[in-house]
Protein backbone atom coordinates (compact mmCIF):
# COMPACT_ATOMS: atom_id res chain seq x y z
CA UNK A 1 -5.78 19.52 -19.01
CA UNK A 2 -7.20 16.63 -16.95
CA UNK A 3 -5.27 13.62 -16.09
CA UNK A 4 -5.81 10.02 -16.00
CA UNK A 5 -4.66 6.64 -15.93
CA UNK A 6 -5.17 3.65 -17.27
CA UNK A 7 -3.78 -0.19 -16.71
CA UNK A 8 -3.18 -2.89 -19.34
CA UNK A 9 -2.43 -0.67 -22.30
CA UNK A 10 -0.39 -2.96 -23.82
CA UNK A 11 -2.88 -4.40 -26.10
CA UNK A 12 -6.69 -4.56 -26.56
CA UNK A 13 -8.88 -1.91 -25.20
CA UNK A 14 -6.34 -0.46 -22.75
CA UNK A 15 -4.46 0.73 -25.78
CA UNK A 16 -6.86 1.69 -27.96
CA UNK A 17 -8.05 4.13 -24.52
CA UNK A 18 -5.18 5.27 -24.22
CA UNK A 19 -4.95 6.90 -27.75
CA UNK A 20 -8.85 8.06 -27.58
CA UNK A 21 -7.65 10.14 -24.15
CA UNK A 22 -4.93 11.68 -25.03
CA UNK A 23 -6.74 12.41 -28.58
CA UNK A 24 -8.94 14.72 -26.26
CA UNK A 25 -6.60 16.43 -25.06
CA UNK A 26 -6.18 14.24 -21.42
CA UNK A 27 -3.16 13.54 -19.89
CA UNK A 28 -2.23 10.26 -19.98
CA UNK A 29 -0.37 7.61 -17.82
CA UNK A 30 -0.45 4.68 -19.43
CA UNK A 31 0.75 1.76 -16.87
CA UNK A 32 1.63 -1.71 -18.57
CA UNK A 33 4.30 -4.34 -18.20
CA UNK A 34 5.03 -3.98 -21.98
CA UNK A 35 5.35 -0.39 -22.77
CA UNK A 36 6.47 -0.30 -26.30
CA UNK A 37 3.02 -0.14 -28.58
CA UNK A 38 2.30 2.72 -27.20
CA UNK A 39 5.85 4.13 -27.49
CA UNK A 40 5.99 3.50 -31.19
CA UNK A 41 2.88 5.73 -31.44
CA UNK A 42 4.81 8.83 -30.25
CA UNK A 43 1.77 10.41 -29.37
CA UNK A 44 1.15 13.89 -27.19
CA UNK A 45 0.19 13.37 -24.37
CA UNK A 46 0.50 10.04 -23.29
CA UNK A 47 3.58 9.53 -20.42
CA UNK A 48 3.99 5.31 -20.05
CA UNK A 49 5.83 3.22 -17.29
CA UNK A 50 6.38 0.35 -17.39
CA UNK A 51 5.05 -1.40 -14.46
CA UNK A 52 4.42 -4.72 -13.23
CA UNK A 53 1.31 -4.12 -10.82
CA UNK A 54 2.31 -6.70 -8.53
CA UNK A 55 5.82 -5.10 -8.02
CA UNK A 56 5.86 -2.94 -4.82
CA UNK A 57 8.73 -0.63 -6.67
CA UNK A 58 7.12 -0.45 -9.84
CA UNK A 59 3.97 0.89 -7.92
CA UNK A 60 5.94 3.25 -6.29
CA UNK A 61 7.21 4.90 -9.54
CA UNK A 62 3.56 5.64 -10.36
CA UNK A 63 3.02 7.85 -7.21
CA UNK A 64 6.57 9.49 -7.99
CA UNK A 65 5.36 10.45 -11.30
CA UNK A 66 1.72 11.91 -9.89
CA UNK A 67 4.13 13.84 -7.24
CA UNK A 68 6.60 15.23 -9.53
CA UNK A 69 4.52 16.07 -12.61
CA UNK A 70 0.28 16.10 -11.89
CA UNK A 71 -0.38 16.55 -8.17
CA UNK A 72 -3.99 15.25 -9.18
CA UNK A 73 -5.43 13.16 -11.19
CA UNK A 74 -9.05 12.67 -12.45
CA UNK A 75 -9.76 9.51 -13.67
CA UNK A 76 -8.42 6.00 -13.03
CA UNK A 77 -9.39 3.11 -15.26
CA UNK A 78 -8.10 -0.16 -13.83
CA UNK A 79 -8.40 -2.43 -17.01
CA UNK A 80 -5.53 -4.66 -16.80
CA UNK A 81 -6.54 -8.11 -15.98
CA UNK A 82 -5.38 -11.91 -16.31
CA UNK A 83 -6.79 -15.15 -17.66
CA UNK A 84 -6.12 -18.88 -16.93
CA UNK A 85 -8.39 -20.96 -18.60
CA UNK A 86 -8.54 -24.58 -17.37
CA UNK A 87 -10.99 -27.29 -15.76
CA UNK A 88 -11.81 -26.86 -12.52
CA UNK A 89 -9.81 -30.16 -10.99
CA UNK A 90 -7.09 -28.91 -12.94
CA UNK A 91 -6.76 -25.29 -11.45
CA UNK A 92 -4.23 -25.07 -8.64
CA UNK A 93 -4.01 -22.81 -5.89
CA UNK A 94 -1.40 -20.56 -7.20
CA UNK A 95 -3.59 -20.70 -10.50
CA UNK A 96 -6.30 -19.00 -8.61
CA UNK A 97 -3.70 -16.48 -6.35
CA UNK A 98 -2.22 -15.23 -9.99
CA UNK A 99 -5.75 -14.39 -11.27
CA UNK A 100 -6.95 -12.70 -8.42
CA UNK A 101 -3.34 -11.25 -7.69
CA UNK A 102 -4.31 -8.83 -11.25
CA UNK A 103 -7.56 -8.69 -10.97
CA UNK A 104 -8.71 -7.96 -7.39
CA UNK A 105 -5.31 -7.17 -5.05
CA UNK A 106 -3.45 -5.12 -7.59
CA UNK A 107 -6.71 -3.34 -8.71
CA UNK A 108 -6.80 -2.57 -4.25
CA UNK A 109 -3.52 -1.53 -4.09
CA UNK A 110 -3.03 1.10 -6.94
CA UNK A 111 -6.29 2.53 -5.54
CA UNK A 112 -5.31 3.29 -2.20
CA UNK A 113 -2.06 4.89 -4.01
CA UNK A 114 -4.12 6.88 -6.23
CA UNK A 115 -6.80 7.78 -3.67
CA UNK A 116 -4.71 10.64 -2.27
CA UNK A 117 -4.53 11.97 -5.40
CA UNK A 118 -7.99 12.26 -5.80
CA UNK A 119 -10.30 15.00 -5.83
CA UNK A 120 -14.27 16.25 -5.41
CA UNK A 121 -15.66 15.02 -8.60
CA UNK A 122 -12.62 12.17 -10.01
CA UNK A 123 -13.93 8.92 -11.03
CA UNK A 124 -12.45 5.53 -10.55
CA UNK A 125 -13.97 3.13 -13.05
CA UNK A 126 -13.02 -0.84 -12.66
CA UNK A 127 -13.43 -2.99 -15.93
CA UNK A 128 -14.77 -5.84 -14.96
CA UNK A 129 -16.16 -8.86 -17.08
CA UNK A 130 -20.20 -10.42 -17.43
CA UNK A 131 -19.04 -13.56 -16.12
CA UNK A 132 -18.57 -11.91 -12.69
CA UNK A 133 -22.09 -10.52 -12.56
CA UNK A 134 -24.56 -13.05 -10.18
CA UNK A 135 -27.03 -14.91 -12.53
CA UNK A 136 -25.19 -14.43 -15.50
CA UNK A 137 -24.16 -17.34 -17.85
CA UNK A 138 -21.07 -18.90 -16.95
CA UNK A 139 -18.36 -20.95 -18.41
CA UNK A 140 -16.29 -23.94 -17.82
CA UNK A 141 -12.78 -23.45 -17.41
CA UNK A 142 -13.18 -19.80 -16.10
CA UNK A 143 -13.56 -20.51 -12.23
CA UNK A 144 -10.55 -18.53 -11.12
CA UNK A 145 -10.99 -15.21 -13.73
CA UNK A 146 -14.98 -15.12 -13.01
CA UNK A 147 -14.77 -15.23 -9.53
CA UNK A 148 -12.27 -12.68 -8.92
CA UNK A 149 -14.13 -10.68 -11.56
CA UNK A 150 -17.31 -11.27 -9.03
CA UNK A 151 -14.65 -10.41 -6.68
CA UNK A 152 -14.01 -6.48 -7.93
CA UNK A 153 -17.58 -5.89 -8.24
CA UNK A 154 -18.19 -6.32 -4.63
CA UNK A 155 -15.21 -3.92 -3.94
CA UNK A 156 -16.34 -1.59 -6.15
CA UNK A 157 -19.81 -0.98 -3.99
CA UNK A 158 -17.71 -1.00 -1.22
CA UNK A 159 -14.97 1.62 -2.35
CA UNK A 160 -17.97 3.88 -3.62
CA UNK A 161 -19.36 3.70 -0.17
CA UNK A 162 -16.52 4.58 2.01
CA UNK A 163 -14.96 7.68 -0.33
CA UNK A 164 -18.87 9.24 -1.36
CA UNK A 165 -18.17 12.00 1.86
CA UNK A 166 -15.64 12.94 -0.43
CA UNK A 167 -17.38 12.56 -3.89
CA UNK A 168 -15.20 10.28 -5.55
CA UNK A 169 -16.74 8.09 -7.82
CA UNK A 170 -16.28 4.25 -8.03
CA UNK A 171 -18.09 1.97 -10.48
CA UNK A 172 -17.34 -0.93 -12.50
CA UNK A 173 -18.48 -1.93 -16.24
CA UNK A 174 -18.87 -5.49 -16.76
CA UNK A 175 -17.89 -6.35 -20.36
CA UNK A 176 -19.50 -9.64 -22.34
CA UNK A 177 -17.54 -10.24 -25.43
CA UNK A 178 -14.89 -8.02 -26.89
CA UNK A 179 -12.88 -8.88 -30.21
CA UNK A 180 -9.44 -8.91 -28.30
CA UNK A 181 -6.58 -11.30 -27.57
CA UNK A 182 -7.63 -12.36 -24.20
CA UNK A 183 -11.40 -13.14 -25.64
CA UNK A 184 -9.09 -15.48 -27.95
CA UNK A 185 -7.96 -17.15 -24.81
CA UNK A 186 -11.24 -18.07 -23.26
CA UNK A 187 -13.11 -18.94 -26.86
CA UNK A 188 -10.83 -19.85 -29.06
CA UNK A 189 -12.50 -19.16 -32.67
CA UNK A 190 -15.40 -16.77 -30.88
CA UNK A 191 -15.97 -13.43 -33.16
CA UNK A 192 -17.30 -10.72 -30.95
CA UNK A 193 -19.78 -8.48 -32.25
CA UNK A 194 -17.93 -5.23 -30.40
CA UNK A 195 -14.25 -4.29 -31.52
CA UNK A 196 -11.73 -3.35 -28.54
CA UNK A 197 -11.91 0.11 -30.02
CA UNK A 198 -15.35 0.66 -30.37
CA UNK A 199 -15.67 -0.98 -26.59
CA UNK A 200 -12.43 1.62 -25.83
CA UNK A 201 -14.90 4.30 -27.28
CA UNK A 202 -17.64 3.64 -25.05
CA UNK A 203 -15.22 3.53 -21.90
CA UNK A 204 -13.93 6.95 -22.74
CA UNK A 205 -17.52 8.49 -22.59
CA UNK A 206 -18.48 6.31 -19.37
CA UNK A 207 -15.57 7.96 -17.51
CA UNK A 208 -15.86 11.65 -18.48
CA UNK A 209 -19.43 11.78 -17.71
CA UNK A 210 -20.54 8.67 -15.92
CA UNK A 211 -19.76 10.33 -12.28
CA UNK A 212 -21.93 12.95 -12.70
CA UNK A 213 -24.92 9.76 -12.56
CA UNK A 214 -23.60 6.70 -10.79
CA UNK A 215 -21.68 5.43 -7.48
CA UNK A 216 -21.18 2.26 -6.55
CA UNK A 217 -22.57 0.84 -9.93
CA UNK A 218 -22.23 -2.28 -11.97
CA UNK A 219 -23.02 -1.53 -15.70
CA UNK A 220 -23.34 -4.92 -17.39
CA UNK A 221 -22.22 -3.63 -21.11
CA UNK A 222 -22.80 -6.78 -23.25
CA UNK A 223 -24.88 -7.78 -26.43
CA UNK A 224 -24.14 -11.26 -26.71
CA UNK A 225 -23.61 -14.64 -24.52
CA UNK A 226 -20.46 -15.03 -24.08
């Protein structure tokens, strides 16, 4: 069986991935702050800890349970991710260290945890969002989330670059508009054409096969504006 993880499984698409995974027959870690949806599933194949990313310890009980029960693992899916939605002048520093604390530095930091891990042929696939993508229609009030989602697309290119002796795979797919709770946030009211499990769907194929033809890609997966 091949392993992999995934972040922000609480909700959304990070929980319905996590089912879809384990549903063929991967192994799954599923790393969230709130571990008990999946729990209630009591499905095969899915191990969860509860982690907050930011937490040094709570990282550390990730690699603990790669050592002790996977020695390897195939695929990493870093989907968590946080939202502040507010006016520019209203955004405060610490408004813009929390976003990018989620969505760039703990995205960095698991990485490097996982990398060792790692193996000819793995795939590390970053979910990133439309707004980040250059040239793309943006929105007020998202300053801080789009531009550290900007953020992880750059680091993507850059991961994909330094591990390809190796032939590990990085690339990131930047979502438009998905019917989940953190769309709610951002446009209140908005119906997305694209459910979190049909998006979770798509995921799943992109990392079991998308390796095999891209590095160091951004996939902009979106049908509508926003």
């Amino acid at each position: 069986m091949k392993n992999v993880i995934i972040t922000g499984t609480s909700r959304g698409i990070g929980f319905e991935l996590a089912q879809i995974f384990a549903k063929n027959n991967y192994q799954v870690l599923a790393l969230s702050r709130n571990s008990e949806p999946l729990k209630k599933l009591k499905l095969k194949n899915i191990s969860t800890l509860s982690v907050d990313l930011l937490n040094e310890e709570d990282l550390n009980k990730v690699v603990n349970f790669i050592s002790k029960n996977w020695k390897n693992v195939d695929i990493l899916i870093n989907n968590a991710g946080k939202l502040i939605s507010k006016p520019f002048c209203e955004l405060t520093s610490n408004d813009f260290l929390e976003v990018y604390k989620v969505n760039v530095f703990a995205v960095a930091e698991l990485t490097k945890l996982v990398v060792p891990f790692l193996q000819k042929g793995s795939h590390v696939v970053n979910i990133s969002s439309i707004g980040g993508v250059q040239g793309s229609m943006k929105f007020p009030g998202l300053a801080a989330y789009s531009s550290s989602k900007g953020a992880l697309l750059t680091l993507t290119e850059v991961l994909a670059e330094e591990f390809k002796t190796q032939e590990i795979s990085f690339n990131t797919l930047a979502l438009g508009a998905v019917q989940t709770e953190m769309l709610e946030e951002a446009f209140p009211g908005y119906k997305a054409p694209v459910s979190a499990k049909e998006m979770a769907s798509y995921i799943y194929n992109f990392a079991v096969t998308g390796s095999k033809f891209y590095n160091g890609k951004i996939l902009q997966v979106s049908s509508t504006t926003p």
